[in-house]
Protein backbone atom coordinates (compact mmCIF):
# COMPACT_ATOMS: atom_id res chain seq x y z
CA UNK A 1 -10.14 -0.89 -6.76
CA UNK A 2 -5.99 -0.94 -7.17
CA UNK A 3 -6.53 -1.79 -11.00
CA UNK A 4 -8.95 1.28 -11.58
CA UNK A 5 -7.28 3.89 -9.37
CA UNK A 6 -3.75 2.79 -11.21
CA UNK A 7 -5.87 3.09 -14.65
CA UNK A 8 -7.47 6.44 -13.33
CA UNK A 9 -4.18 7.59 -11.87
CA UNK A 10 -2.11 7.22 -15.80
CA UNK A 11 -5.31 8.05 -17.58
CA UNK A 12 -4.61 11.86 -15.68
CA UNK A 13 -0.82 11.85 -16.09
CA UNK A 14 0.30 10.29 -12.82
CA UNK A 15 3.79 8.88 -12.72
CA UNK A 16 3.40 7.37 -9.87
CA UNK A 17 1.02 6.16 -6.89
CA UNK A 18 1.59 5.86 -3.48
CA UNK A 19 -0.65 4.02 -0.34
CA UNK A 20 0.12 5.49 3.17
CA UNK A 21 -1.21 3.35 5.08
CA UNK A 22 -1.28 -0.72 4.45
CA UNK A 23 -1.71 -2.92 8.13
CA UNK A 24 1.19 -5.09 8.04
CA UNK A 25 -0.13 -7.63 9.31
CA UNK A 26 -2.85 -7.97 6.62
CA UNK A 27 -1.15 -10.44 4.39
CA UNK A 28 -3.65 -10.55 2.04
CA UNK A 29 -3.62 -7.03 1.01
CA UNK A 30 -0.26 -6.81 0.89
CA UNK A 31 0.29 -9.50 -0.98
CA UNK A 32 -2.36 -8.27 -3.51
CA UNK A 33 -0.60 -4.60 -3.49
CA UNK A 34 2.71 -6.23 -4.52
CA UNK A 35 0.92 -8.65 -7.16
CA UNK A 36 -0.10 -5.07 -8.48
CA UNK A 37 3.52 -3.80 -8.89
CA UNK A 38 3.58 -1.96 -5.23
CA UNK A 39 6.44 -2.16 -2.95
CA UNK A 40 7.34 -1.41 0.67
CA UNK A 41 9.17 1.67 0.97
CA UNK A 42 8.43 2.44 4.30
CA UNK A 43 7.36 1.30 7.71
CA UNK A 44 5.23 3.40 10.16
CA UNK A 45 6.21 1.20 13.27
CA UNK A 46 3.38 0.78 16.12
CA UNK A 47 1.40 2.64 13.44
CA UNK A 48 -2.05 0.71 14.44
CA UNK A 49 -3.80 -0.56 17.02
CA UNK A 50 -5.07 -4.04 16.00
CA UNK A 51 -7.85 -5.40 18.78
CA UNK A 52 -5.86 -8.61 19.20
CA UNK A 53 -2.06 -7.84 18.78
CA UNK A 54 -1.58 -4.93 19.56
CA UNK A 55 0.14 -2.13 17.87
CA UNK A 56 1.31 -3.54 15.01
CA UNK A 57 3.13 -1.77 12.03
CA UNK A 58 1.74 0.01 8.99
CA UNK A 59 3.74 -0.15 4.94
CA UNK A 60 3.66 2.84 3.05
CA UNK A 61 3.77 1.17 -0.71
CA UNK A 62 4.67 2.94 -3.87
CA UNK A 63 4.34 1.85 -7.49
CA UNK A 64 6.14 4.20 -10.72
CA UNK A 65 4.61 3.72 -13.79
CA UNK A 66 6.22 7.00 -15.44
């Protein structure tokens, strides 16, 4: 899905994408955002309410490709 909607996103002039809304505490897709070229540029703290820990934060990632 990240490798098409990057592909997608240049093949339509994008400079740039951007993902509101990654659970910080999901390792694994953050990890796999970053192995994509994504970083953290923001945190939405308390953004969502996991059913174990809590409200828990949220990343806002960003990748330019311009």
């Amino acid at each position: 899905m990240c490798e098409h909607s990057l592909k997608e996103a240049r093949t339509f002039g994008f400079k740039g994408m951007q993902y509101n809304f990654v659970v910080a505490t999901n390792e694994v897709a953050v990890k796999l955002w970053k192995k994509c070229g994504f970083n953290i540029v923001g945190t939405l703290h308390n953004a969502f309410n996991h059913k174990e820990k809590g409200f828990v934060d949220a990343y806002i990632m960003y990748q330019w490709f311009g």
